[in-house]
PDB file of N, CA and C in Angstrom:
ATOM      1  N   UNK A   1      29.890 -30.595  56.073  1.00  0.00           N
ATOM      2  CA  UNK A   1      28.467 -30.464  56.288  1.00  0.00           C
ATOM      3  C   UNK A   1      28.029 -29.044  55.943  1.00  0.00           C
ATOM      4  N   UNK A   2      26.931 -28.728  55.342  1.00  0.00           N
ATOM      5  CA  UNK A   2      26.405 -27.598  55.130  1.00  0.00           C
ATOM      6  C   UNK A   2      25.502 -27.336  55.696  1.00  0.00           C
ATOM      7  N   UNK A   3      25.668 -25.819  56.703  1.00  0.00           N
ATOM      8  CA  UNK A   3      24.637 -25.330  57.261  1.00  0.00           C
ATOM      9  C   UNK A   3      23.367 -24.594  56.679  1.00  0.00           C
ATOM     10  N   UNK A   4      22.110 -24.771  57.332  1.00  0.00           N
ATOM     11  CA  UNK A   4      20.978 -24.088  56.471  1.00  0.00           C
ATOM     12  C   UNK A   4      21.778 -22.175  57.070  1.00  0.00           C
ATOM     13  N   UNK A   5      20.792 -21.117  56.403  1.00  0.00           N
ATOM     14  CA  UNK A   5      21.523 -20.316  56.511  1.00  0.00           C
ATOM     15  C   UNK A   5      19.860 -19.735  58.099  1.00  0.00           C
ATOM     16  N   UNK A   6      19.413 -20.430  58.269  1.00  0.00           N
ATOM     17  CA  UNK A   6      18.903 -20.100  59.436  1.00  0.00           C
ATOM     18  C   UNK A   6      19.497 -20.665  60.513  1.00  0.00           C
ATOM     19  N   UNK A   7      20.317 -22.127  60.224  1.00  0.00           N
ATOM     20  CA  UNK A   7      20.838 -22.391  61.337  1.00  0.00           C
ATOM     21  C   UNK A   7      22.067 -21.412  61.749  1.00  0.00           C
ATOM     22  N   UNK A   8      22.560 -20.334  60.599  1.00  0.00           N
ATOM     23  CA  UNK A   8      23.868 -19.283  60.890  1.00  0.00           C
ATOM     24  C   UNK A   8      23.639 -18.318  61.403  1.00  0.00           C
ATOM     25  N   UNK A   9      22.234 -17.788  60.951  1.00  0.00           N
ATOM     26  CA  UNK A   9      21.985 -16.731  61.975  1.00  0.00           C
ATOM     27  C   UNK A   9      21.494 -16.864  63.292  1.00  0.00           C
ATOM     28  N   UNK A  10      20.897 -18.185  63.977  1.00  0.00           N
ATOM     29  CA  UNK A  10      20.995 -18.645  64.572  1.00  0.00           C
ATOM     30  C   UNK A  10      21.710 -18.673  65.920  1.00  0.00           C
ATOM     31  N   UNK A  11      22.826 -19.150  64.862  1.00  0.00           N
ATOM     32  CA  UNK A  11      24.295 -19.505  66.052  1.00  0.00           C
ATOM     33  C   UNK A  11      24.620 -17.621  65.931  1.00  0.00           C
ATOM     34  N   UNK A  12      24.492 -16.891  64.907  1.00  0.00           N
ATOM     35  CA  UNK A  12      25.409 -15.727  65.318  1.00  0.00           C
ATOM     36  C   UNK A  12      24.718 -14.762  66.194  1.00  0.00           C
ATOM     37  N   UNK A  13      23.041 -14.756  66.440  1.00  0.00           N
ATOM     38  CA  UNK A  13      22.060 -14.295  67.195  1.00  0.00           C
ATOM     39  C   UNK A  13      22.521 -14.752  68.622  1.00  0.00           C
ATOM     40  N   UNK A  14      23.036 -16.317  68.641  1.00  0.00           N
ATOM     41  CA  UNK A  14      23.760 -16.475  69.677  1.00  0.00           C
ATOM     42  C   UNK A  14      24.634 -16.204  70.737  1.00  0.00           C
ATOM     43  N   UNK A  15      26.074 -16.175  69.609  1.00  0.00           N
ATOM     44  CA  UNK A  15      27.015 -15.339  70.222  1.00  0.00           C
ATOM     45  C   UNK A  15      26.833 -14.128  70.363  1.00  0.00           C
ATOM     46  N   UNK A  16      26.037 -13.448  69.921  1.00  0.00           N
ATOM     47  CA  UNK A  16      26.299 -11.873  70.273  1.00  0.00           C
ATOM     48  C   UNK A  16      25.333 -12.092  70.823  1.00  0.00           C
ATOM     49  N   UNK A  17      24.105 -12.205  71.681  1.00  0.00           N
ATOM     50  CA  UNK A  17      23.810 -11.971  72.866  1.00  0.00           C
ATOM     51  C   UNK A  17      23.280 -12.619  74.108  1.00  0.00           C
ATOM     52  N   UNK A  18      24.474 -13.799  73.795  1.00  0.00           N
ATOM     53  CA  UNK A  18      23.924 -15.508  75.077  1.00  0.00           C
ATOM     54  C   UNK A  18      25.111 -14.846  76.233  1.00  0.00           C
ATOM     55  N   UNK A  19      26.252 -14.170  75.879  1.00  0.00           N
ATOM     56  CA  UNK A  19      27.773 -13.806  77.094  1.00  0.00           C
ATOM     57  C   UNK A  19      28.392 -15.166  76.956  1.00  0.00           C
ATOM     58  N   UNK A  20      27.817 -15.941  76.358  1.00  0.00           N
ATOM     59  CA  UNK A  20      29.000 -16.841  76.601  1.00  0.00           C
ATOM     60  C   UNK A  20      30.008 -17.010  75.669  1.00  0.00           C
ATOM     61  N   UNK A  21      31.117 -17.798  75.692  1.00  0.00           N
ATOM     62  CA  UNK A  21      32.883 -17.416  75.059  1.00  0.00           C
ATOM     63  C   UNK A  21      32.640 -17.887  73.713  1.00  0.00           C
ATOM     64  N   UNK A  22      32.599 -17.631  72.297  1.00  0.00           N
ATOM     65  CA  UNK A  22      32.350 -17.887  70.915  1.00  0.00           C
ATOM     66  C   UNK A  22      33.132 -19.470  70.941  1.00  0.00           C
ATOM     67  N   UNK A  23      34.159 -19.628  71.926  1.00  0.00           N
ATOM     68  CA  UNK A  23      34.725 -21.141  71.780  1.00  0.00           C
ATOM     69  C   UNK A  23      33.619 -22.187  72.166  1.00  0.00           C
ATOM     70  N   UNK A  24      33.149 -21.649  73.440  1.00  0.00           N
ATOM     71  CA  UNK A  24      31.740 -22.571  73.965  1.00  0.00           C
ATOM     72  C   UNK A  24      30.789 -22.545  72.990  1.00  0.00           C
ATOM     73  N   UNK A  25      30.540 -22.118  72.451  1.00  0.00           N
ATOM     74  CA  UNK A  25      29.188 -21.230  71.818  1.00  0.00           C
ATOM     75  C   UNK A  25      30.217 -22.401  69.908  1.00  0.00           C
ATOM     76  N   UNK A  26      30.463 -22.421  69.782  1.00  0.00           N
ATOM     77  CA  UNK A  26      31.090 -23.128  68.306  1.00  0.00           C
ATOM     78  C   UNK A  26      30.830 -24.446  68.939  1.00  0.00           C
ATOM     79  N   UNK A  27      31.904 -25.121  69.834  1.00  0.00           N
ATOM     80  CA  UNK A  27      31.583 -26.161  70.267  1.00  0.00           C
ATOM     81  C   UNK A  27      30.722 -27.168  70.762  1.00  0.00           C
ATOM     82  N   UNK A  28      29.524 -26.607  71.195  1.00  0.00           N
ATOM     83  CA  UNK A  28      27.876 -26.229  71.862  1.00  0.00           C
ATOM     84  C   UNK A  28      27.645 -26.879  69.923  1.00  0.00           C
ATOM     85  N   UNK A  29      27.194 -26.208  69.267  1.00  0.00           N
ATOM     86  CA  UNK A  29      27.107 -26.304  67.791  1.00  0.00           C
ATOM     87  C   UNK A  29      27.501 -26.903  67.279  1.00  0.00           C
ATOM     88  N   UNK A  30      29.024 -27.465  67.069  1.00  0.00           N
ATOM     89  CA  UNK A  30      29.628 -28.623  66.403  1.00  0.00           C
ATOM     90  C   UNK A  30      30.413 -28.146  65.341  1.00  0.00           C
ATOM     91  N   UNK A  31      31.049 -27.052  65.444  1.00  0.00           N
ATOM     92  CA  UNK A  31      31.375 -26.066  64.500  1.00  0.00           C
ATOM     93  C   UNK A  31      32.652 -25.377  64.614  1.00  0.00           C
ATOM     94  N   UNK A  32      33.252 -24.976  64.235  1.00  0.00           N
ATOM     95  CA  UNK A  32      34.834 -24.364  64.748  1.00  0.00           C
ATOM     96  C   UNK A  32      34.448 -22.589  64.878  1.00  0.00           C
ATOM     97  N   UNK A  33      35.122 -22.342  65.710  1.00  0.00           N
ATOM     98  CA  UNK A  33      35.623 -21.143  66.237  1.00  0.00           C
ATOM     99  C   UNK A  33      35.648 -20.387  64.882  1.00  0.00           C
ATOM    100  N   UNK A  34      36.580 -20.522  64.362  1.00  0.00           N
ATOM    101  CA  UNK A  34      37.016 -19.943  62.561  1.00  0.00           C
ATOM    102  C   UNK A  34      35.443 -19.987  62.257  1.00  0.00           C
ATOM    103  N   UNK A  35      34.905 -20.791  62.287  1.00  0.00           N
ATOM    104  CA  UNK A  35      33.482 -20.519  61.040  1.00  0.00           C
ATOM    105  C   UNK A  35      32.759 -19.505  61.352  1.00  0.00           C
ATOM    106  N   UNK A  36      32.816 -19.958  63.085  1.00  0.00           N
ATOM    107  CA  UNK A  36      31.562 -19.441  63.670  1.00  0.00           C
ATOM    108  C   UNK A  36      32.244 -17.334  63.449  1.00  0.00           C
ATOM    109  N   UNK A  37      33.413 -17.322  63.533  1.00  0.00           N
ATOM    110  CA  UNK A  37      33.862 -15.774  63.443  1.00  0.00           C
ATOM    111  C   UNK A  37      33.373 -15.304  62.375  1.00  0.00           C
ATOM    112  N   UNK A  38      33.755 -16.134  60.972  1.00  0.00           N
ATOM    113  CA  UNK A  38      33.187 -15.849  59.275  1.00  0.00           C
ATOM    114  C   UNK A  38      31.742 -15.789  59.467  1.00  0.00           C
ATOM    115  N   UNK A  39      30.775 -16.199  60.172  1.00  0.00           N
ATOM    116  CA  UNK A  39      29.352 -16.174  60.070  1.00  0.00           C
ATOM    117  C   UNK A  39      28.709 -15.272  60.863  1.00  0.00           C
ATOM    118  N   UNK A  40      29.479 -14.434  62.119  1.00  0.00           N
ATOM    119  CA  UNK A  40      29.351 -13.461  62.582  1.00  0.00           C
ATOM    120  C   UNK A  40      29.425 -11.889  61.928  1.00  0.00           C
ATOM    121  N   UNK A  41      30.647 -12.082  61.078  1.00  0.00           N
ATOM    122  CA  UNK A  41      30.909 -10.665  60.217  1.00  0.00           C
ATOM    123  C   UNK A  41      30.097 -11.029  58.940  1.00  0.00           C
ATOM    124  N   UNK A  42      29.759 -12.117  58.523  1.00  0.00           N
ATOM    125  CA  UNK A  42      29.105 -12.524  57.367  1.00  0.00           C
ATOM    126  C   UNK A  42      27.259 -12.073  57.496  1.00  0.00           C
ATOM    127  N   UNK A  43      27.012 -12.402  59.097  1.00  0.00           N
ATOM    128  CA  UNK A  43      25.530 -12.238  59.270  1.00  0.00           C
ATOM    129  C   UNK A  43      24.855 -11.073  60.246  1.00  0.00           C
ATOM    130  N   UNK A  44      26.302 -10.677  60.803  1.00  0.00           N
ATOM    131  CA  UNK A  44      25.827  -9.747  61.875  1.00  0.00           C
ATOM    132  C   UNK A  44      24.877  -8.665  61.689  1.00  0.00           C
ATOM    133  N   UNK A  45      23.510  -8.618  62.404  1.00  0.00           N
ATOM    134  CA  UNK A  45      22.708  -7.506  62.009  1.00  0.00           C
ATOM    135  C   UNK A  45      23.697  -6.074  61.788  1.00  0.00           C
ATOM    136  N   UNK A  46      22.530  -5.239  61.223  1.00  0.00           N
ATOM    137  CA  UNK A  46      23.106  -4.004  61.374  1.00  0.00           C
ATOM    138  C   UNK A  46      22.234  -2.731  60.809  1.00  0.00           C
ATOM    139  N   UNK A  47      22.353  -1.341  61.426  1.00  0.00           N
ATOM    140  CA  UNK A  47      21.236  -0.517  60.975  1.00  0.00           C
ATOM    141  C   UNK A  47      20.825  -0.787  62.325  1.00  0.00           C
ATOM    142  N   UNK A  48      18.903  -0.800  62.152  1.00  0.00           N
ATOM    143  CA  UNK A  48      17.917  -0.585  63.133  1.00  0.00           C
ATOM    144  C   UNK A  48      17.812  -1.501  63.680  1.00  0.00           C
ATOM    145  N   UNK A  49      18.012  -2.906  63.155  1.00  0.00           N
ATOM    146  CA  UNK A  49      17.703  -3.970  63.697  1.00  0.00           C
ATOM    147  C   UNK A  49      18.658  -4.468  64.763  1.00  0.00           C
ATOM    148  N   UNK A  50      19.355  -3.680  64.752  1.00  0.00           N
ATOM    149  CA  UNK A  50      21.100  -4.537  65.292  1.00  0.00           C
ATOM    150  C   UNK A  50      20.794  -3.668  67.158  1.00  0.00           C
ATOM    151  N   UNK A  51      19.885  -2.431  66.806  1.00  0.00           N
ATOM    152  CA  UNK A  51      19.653  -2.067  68.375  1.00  0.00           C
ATOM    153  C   UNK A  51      19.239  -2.948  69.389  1.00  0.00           C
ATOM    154  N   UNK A  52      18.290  -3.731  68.848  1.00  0.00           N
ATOM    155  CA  UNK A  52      17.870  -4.612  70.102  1.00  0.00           C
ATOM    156  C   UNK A  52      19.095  -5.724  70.777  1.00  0.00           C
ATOM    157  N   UNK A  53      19.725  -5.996  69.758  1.00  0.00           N
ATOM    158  CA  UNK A  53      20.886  -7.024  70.175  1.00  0.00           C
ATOM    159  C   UNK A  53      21.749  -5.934  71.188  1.00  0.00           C
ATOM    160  N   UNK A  54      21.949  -4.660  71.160  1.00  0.00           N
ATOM    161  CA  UNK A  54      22.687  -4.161  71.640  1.00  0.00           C
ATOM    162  C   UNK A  54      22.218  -4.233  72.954  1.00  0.00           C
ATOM    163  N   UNK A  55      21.003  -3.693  72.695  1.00  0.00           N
ATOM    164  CA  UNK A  55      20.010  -3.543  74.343  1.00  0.00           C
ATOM    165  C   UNK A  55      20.021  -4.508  75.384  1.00  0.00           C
ATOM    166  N   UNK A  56      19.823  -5.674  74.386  1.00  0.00           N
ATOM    167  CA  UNK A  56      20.199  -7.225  74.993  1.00  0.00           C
ATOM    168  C   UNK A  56      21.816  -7.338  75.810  1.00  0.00           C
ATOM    169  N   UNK A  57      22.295  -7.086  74.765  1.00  0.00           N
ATOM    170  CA  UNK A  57      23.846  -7.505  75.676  1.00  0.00           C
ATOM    171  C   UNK A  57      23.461  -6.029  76.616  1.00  0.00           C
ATOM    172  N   UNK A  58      23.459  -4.893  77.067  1.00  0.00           N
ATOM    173  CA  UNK A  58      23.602  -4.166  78.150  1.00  0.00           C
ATOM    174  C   UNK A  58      22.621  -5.049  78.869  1.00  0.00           C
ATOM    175  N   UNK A  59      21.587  -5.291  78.813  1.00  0.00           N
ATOM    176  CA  UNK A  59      20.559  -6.087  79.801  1.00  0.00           C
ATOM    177  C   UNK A  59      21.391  -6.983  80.527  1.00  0.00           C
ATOM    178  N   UNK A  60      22.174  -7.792  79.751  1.00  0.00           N
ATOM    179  CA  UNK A  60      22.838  -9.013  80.264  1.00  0.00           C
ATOM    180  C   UNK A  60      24.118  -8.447  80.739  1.00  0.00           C
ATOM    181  N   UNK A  61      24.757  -7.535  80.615  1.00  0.00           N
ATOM    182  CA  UNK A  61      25.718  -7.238  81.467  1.00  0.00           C
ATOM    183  C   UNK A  61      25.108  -7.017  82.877  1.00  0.00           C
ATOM    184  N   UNK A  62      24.045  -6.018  82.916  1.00  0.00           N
ATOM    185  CA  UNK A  62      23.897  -5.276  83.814  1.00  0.00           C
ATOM    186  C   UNK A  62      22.893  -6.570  85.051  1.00  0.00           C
ATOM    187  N   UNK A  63      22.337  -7.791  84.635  1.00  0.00           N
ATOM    188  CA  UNK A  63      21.502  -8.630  85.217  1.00  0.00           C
ATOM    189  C   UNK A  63      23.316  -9.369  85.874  1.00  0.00           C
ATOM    190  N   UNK A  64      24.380  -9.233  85.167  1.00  0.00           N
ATOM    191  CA  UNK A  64      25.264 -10.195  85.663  1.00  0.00           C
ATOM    192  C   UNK A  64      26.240  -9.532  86.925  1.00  0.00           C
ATOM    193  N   UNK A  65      26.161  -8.255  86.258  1.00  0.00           N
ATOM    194  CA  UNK A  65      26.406  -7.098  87.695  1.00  0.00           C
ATOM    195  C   UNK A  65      25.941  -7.225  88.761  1.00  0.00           C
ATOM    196  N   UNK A  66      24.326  -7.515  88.553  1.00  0.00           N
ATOM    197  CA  UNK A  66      23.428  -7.390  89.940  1.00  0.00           C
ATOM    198  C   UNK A  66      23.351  -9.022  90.787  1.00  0.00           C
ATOM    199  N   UNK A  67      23.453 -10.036  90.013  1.00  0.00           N
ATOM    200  CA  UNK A  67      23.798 -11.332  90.197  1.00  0.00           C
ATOM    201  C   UNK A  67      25.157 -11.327  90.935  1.00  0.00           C
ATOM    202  N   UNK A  68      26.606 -10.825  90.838  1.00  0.00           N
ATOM    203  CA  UNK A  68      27.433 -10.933  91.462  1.00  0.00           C
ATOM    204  C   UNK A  68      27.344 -10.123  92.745  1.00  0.00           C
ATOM    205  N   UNK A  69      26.996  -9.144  92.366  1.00  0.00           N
ATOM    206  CA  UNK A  69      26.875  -8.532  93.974  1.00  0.00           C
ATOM    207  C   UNK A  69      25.648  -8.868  94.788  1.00  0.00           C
ATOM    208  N   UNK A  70      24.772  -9.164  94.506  1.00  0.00           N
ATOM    209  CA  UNK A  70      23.626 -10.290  95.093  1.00  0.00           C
ATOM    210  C   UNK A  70      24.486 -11.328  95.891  1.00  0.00           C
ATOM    211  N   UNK A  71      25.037 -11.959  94.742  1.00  0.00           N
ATOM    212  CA  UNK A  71      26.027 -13.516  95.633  1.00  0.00           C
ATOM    213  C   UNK A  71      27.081 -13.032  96.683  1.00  0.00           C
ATOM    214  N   UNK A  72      27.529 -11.596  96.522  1.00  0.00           N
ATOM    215  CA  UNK A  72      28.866 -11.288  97.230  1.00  0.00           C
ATOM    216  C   UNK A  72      27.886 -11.233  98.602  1.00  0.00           C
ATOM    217  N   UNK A  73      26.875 -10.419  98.230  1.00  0.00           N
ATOM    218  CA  UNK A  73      25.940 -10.027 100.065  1.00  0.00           C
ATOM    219  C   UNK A  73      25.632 -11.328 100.992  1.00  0.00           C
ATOM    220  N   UNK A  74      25.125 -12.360  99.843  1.00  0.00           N
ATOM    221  CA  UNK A  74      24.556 -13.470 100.638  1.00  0.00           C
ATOM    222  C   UNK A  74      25.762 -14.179 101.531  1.00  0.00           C
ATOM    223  N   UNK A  75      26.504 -14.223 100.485  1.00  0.00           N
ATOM    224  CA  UNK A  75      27.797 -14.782 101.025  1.00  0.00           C
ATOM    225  C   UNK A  75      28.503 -13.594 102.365  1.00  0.00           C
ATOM    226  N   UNK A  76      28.306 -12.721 102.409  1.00  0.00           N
ATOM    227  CA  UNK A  76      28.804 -11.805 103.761  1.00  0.00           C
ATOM    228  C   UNK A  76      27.436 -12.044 104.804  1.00  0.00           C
ATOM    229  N   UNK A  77      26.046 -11.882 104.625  1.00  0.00           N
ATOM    230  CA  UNK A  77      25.424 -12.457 105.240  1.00  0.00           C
ATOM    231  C   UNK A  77      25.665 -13.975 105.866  1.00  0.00           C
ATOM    232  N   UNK A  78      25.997 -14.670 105.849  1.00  0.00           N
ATOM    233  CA  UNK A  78      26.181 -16.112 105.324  1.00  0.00           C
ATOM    234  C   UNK A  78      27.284 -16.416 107.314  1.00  0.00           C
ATOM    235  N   UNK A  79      28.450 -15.242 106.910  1.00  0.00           N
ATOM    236  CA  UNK A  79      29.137 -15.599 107.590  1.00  0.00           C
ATOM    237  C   UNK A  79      28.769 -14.245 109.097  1.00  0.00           C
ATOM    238  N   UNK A  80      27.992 -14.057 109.093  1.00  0.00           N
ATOM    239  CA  UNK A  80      27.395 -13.001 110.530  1.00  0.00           C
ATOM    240  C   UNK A  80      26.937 -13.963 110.888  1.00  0.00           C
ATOM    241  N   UNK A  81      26.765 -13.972 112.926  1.00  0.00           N
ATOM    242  CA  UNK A  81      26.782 -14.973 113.812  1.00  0.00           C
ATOM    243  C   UNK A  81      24.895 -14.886 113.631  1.00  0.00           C
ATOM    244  N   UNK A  82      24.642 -16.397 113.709  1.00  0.00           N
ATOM    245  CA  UNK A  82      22.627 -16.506 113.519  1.00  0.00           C
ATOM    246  C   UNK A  82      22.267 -15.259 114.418  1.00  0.00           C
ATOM    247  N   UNK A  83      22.341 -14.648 115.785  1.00  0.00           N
ATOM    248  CA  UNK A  83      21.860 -13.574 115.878  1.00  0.00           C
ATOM    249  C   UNK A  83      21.750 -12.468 115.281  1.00  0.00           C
ATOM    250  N   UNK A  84      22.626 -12.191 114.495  1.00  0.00           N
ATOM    251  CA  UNK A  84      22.481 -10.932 113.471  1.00  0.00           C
ATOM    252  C   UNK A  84      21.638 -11.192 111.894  1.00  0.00           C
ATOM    253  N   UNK A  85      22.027 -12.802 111.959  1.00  0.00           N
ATOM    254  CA  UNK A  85      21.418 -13.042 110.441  1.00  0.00           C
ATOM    255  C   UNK A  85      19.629 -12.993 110.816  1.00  0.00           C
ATOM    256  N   UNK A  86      19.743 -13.490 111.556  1.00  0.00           N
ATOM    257  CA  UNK A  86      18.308 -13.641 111.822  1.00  0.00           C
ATOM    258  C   UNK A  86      17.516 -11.868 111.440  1.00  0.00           C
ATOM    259  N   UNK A  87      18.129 -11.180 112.538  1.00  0.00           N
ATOM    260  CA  UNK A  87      17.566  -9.825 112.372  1.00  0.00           C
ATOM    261  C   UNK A  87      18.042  -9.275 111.406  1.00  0.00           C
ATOM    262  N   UNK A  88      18.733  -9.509 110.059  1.00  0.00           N
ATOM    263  CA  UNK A  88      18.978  -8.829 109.157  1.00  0.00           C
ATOM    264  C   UNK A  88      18.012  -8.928 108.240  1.00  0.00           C
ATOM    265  N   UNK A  89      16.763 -10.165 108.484  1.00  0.00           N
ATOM    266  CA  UNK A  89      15.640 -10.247 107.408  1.00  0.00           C
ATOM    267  C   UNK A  89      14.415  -9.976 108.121  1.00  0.00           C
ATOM    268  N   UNK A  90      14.360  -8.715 109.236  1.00  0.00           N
ATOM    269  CA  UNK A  90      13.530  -8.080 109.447  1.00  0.00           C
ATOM    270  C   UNK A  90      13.088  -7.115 108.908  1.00  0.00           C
ATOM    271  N   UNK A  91      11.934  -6.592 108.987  1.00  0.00           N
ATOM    272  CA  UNK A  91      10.900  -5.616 107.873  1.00  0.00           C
ATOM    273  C   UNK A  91      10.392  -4.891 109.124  1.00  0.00           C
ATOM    274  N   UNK A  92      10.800  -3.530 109.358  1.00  0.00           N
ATOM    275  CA  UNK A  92      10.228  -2.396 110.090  1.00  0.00           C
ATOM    276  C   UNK A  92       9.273  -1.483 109.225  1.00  0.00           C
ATOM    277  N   UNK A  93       8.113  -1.320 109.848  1.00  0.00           N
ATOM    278  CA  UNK A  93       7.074  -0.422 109.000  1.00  0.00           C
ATOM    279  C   UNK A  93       7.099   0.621 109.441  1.00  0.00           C
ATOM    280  N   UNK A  94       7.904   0.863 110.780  1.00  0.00           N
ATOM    281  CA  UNK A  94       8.288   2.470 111.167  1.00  0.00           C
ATOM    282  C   UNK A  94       9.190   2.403 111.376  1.00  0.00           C
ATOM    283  N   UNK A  95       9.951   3.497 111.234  1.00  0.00           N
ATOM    284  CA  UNK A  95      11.378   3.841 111.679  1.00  0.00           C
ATOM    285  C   UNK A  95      11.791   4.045 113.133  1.00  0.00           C
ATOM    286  N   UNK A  96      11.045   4.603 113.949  1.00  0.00           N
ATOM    287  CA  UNK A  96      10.908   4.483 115.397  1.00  0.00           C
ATOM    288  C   UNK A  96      10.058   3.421 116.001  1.00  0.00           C
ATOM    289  N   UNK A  97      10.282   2.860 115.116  1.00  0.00           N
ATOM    290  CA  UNK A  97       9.453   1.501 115.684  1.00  0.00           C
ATOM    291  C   UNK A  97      11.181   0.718 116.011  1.00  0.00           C
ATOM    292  N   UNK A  98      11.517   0.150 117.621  1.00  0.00           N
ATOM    293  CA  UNK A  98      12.136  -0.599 117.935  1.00  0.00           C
ATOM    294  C   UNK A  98      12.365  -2.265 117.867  1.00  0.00           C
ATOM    295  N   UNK A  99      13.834  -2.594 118.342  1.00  0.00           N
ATOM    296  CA  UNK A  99      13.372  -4.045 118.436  1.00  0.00           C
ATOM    297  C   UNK A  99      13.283  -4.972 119.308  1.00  0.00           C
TER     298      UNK A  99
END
């Protein structure tokens, strides 16, 4: 089968900045691993344009950083006895303000 060459940049706009594994990301597509590598070095931006992809993947690291340690808190919240959970989603508008 022959791909249009928008459907290649496409898939390679893909892999470089969806995080997910180039095996998922071929398979997802219908396409082998091998191609999808040849259409990456074949199409990969580069120069000025290739910054935003970069920006993108730090974005997406750094959203997946804040996502895991988000889940680690809820999950330690999760297991404090309901009296503490309860008062852990209180909002004080003074600091010497008691509870």
């Amino acid at each position: 089968m022959k791909h249009t060459e928008d459907f290649k940049r496409e898939a390679v706009r893909i892999a470089l900045s969806s995080g997910l594994s180039r095996t998922r990301i071929a398979a997802d597509l219908g396409i082998g691993k091998s191609t999808l590598g040849k259409w990456i070095v074949e199409y990969r931006p580069t120069g000025p344009t290739s910054e935003p992809q970069g920006d993108l993947a730090r974005e997406n690291e750094r959203l997946r950083l804040e996502n895991r340690i988000l889940r680690e808190e809820r999950e330690i919240l999760k297991k404090l006895p309901g009296s503490l959970r309860a008062r852990s989603h209180e909002v004080r508008l003074h600091p010497w303000a008691s509870a």
